[in-house]
Protein backbone atom coordinates (compact mmCIF):
# COMPACT_ATOMS: atom_id res chain seq x y z
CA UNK A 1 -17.55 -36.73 -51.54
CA UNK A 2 -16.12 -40.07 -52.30
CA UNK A 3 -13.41 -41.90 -50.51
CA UNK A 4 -11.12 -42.81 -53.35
CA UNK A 5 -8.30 -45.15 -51.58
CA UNK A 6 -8.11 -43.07 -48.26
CA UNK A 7 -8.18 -39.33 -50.55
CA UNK A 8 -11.42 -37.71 -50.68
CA UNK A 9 -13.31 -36.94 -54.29
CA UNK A 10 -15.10 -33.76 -54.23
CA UNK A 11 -18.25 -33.93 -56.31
CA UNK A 12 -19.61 -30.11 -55.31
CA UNK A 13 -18.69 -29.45 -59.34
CA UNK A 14 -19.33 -32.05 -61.72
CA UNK A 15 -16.93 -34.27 -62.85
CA UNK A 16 -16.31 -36.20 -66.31
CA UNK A 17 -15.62 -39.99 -66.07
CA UNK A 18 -13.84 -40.68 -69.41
CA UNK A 19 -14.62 -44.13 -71.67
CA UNK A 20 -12.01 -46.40 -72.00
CA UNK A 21 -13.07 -49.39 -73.96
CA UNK A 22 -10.14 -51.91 -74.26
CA UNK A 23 -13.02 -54.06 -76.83
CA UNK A 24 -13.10 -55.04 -80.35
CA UNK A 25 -16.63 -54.40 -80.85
CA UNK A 26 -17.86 -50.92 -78.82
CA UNK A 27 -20.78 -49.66 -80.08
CA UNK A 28 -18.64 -46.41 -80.86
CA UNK A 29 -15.92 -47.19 -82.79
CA UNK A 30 -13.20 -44.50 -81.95
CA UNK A 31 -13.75 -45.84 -78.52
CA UNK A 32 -11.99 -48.95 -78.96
CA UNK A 33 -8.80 -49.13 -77.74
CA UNK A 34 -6.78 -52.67 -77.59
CA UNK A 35 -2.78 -52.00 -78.53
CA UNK A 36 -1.07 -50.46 -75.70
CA UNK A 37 -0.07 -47.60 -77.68
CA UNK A 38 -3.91 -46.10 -78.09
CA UNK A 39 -4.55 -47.22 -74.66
CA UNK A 40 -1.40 -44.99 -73.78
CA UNK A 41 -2.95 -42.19 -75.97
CA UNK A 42 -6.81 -42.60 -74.79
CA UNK A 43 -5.28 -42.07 -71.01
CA UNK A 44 -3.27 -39.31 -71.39
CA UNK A 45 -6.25 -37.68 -73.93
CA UNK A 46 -8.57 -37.89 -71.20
CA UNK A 47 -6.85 -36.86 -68.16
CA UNK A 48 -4.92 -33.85 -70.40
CA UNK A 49 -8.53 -33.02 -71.31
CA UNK A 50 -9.89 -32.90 -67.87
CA UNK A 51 -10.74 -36.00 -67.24
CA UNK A 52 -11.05 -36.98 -62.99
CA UNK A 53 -12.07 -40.61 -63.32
CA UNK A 54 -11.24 -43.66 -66.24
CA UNK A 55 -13.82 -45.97 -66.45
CA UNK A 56 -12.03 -49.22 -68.00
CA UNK A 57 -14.19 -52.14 -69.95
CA UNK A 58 -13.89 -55.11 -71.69
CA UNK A 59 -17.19 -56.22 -72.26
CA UNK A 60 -18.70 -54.61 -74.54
CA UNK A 61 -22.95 -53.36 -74.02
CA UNK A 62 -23.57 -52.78 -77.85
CA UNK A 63 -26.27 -54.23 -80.07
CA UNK A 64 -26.07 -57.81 -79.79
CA UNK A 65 -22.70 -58.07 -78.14
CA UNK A 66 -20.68 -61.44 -78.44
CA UNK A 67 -20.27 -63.40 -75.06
CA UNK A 68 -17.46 -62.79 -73.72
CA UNK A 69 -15.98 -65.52 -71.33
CA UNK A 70 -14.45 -64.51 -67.94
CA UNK A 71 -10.82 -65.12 -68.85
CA UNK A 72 -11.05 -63.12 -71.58
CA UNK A 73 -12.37 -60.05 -70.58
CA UNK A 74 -8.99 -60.35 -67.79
CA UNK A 75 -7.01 -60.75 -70.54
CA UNK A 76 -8.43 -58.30 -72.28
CA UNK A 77 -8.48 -55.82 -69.17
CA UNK A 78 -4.64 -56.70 -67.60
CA UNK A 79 -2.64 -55.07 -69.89
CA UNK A 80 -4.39 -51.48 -69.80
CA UNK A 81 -4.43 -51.82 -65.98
CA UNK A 82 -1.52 -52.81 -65.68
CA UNK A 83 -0.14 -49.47 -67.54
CA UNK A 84 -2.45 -47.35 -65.66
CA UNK A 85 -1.10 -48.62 -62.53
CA UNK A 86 2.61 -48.15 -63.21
CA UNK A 87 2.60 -44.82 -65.06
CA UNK A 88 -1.48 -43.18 -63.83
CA UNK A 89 -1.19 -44.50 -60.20
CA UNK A 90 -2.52 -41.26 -58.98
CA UNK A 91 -5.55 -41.24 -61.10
CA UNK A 92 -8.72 -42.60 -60.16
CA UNK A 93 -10.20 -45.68 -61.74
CA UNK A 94 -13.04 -47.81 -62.14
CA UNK A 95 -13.28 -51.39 -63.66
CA UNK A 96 -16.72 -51.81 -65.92
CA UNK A 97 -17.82 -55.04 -65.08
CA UNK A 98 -20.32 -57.60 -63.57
CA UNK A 99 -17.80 -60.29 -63.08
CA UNK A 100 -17.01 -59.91 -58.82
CA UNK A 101 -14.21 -62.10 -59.35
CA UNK A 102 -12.68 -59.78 -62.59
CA UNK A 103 -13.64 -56.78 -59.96
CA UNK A 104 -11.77 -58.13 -57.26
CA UNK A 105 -8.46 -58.89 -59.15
CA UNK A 106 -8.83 -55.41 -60.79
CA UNK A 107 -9.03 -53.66 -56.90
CA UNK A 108 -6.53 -56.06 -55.17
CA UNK A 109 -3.95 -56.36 -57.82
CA UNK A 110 -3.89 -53.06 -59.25
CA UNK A 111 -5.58 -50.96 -57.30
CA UNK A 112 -8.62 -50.08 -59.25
CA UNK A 113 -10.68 -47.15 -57.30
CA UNK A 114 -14.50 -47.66 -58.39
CA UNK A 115 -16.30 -51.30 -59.24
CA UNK A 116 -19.09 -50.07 -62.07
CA UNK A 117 -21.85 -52.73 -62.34
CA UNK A 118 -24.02 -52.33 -65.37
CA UNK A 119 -26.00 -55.23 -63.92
CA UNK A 120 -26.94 -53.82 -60.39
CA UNK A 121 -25.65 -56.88 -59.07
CA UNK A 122 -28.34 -59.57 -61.02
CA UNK A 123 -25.94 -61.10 -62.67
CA UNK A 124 -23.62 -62.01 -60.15
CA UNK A 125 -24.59 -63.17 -56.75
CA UNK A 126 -21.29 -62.48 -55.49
CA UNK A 127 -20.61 -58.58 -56.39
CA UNK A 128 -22.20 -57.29 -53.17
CA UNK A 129 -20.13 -59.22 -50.69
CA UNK A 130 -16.93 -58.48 -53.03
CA UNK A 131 -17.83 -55.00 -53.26
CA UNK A 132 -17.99 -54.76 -48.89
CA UNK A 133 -14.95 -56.53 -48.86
CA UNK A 134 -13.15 -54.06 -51.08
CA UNK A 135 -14.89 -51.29 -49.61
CA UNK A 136 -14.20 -49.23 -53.09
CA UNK A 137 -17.02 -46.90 -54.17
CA UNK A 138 -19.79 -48.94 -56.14
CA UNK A 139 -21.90 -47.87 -59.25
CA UNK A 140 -25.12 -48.74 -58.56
CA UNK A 141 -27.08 -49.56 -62.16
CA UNK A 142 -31.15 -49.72 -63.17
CA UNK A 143 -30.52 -53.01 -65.02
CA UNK A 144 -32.85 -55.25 -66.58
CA UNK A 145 -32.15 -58.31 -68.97
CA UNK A 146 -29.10 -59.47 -69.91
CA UNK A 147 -25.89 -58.22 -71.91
CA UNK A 148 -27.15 -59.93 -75.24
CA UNK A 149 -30.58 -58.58 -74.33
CA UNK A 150 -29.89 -55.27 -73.36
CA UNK A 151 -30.31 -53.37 -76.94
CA UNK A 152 -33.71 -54.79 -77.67
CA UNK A 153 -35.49 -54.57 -74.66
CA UNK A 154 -38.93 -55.49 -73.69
CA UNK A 155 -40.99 -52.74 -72.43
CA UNK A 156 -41.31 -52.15 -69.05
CA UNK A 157 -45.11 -52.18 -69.27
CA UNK A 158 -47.74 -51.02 -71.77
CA UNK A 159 -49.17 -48.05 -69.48
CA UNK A 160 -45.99 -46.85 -67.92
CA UNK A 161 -46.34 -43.19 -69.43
CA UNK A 162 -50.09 -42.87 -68.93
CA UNK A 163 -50.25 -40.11 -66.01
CA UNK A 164 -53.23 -38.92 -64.40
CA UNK A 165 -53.22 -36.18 -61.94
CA UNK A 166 -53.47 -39.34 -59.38
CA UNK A 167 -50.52 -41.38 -60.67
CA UNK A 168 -46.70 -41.59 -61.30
CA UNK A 169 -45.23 -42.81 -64.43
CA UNK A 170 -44.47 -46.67 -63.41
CA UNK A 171 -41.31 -46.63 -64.66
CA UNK A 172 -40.34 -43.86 -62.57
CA UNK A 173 -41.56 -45.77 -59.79
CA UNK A 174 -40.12 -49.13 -60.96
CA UNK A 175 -36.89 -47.55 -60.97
CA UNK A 176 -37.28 -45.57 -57.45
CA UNK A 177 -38.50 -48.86 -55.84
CA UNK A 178 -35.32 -50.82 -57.09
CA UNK A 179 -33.02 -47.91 -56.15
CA UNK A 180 -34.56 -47.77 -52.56
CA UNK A 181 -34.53 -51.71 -52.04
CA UNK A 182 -30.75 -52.67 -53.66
CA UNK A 183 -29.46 -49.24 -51.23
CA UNK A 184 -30.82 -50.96 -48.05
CA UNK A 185 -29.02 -53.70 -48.86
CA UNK A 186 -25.66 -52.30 -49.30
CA UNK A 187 -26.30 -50.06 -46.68
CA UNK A 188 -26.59 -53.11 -44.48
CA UNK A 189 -23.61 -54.88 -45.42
CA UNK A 190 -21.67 -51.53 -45.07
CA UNK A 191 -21.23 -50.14 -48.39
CA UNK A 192 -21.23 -46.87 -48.00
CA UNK A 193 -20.03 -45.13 -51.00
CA UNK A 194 -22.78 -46.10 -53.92
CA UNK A 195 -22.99 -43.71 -56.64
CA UNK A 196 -26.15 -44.07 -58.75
CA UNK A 197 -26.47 -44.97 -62.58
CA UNK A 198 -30.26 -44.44 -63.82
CA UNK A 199 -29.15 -47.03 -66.80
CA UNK A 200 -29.94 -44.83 -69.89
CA UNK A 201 -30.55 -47.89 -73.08
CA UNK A 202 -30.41 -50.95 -70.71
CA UNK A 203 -33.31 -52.61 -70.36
CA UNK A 204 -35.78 -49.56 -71.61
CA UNK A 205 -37.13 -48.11 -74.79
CA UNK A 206 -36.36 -45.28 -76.46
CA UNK A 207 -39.42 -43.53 -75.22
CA UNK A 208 -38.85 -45.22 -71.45
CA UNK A 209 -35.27 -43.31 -72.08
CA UNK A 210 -36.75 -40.16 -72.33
CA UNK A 211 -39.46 -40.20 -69.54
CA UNK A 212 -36.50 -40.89 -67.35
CA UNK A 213 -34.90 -38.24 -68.45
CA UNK A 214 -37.56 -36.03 -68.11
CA UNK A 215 -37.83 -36.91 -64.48
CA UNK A 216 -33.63 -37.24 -63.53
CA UNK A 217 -34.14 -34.42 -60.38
CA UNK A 218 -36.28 -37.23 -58.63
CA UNK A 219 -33.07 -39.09 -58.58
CA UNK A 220 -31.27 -36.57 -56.33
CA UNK A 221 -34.48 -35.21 -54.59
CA UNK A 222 -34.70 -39.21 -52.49
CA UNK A 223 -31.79 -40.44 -52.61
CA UNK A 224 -28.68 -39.63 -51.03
CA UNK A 225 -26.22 -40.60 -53.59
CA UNK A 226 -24.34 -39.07 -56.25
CA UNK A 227 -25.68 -39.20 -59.50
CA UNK A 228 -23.90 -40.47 -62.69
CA UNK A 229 -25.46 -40.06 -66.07
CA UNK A 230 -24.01 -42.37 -68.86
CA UNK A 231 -26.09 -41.39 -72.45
CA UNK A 232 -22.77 -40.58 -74.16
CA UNK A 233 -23.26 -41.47 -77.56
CA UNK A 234 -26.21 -44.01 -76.94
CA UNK A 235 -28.76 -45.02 -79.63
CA UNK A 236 -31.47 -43.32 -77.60
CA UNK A 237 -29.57 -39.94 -79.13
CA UNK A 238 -28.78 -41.46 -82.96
CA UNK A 239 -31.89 -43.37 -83.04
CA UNK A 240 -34.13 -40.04 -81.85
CA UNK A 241 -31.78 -37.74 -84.71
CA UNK A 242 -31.63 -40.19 -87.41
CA UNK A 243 -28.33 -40.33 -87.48
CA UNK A 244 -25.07 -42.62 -85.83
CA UNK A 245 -22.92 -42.54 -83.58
CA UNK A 246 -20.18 -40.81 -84.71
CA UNK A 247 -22.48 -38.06 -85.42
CA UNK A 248 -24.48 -38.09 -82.17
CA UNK A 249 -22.23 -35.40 -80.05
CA UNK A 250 -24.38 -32.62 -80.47
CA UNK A 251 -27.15 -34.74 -79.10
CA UNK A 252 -24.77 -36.06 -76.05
CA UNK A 253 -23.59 -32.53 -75.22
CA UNK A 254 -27.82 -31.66 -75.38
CA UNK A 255 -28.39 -34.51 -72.91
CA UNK A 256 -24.84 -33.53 -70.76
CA UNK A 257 -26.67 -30.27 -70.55
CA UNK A 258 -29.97 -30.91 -68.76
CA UNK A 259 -28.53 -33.70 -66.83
CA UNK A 260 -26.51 -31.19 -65.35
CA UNK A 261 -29.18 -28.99 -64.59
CA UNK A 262 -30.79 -32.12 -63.09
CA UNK A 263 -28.75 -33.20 -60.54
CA UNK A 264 -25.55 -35.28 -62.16
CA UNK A 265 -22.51 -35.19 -60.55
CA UNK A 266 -20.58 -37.75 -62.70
CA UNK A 267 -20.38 -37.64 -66.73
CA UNK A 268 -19.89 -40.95 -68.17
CA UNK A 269 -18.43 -40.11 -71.38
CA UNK A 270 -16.48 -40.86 -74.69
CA UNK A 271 -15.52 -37.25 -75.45
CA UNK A 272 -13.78 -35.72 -72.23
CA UNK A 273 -13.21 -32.05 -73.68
CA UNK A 274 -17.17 -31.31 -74.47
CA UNK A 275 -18.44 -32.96 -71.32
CA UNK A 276 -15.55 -30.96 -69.79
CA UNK A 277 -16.68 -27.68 -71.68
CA UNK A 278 -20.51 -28.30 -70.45
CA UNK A 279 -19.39 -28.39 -67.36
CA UNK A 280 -17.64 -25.03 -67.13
CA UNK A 281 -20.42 -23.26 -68.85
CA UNK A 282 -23.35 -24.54 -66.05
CA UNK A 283 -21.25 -24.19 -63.83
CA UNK A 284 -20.30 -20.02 -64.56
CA UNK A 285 -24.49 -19.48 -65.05
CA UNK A 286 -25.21 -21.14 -61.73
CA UNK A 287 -22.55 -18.92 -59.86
């Protein structure tokens, strides 16, 4: 369950968080949405196609993405939440962003449900202590780098995926240890609504991408948190299949699949009625 603005979100079934990127430059192309018109359209496309949550950006995490100041990912941001508070008040929302002052404006002036972090809270020392005073829900991201390093990263270590009968993957560690430490915090400032995001593509390699993958249960095995899976469309998919983005949704329905064999509760997603689809179909073999 999440406590969405005083109503309860039930996450027993799997829900599909649907992409709306109000950027120039999205590493997906018919994600970007800037004129209010395809805003208008990209909201009612996703909720009509059974969307429960719209995850808003304006910062885009592609390859080598342009800095983006602070005033104008707002102005970037305002005018799409502005229309999804007048005419989609009753839909649930979260703001993609690192920024705890663009956060805060988003919750307290129009009433953005969810703050999701890509940066875990590294690259802003005042998201935590924004996100307890909002208390809204909080994505909770296995970050490493920054936003201009993100795409390229440097491996985690050399020897991560070198298991023994006596060892664990480091990276699976790495990431366990982070979750487990960054928790305790929130937990004792009184956040108590974190969902988590294993980070698919930041900070790891393609290979890194998969070992996580392989080992996604772990996620829901220790930790008592939903779990949000955002590989929509990621080069980990195109890059694996030789192919782009606009032709990786057969590999992003793939991925949908296992994760939600594996424990996800949330689909972070650019196409709403696949994810949707997916959904259905696990969930009729696992009744």
């Amino acid at each position: 369950m999440l406590n969405i603005k005083g109503k309860l979100l039930s996450l027993e079934k799997p829900v599909v968080m649907g992409i709306l990127n109000v950027t120039p430059d999205s590493f997906f192309s018919e994600s970007r949405m800037q004129h209010e018109a395809a805003v208008n359209g990209r909201i009612e496309s996703i909720i009509s196609e059974g969307g429960a949550i719209i995850d808003i950006g304006g910062y885009s995490s592609r390859p080598r993405a342009d800095f983006v100041t602070q005033e104008e990912e707002w102005n970037r941001l305002e005018p799409a939440l502005d229309l999804l508070a007048k005419k989609y008040p009753e839909t649930p929302t979260s703001v993609d962003t690192f920024r705890a002052e663009i956060a805060r404006r988003a919750v307290v002036e129009y009433g953005v449900s969810i703050i999701n972090d890509i940066s875990g809270g590294s690259m802003d020392e005042n998201m935590y202590a924004t996100v307890t005073e909002l208390n809204v829900p909080y994505i909770l991201t296995h970050f490493r780098g920054t936003t201009q390093t993100m795409p390229q990263p440097e491996p985690l270590h050399p020897e991560d995926f070198l298991e023994t009968p006596q060892t664990k993957p480091r990276l699976q560690e790495e990431v366990m240890m982070y979750f487990a430490e960054k928790l305790r915090t929130l937990r004792l400032l009184g956040v108590n609504d974190v969902i988590i995001d294993p980070g698919f593509g930041f900070g790891k390699t393609l290979e890194q991408n998969y070992e996580m993958m392989r080992y996604l249960n772990n996620f829901s095995i220790f930790f008592d948190c939903p779990l949000l899976v955002g590989i929509s469309r990621k080069s980990m998919i195109y890059n694996m299949l030789d192919c782009t983005a606009d032709e990786s949704l057969n590999g992003t329905t793939v991925l949908h699949t296992y994760s939600l064999l594996n424990g996800a509760n949330i689909l972070r997603v650019h196409d709403v009625k696949a994810a949707v689809e997916v959904i259905k179909l696990i969930d009729k073999i696992k009744s």
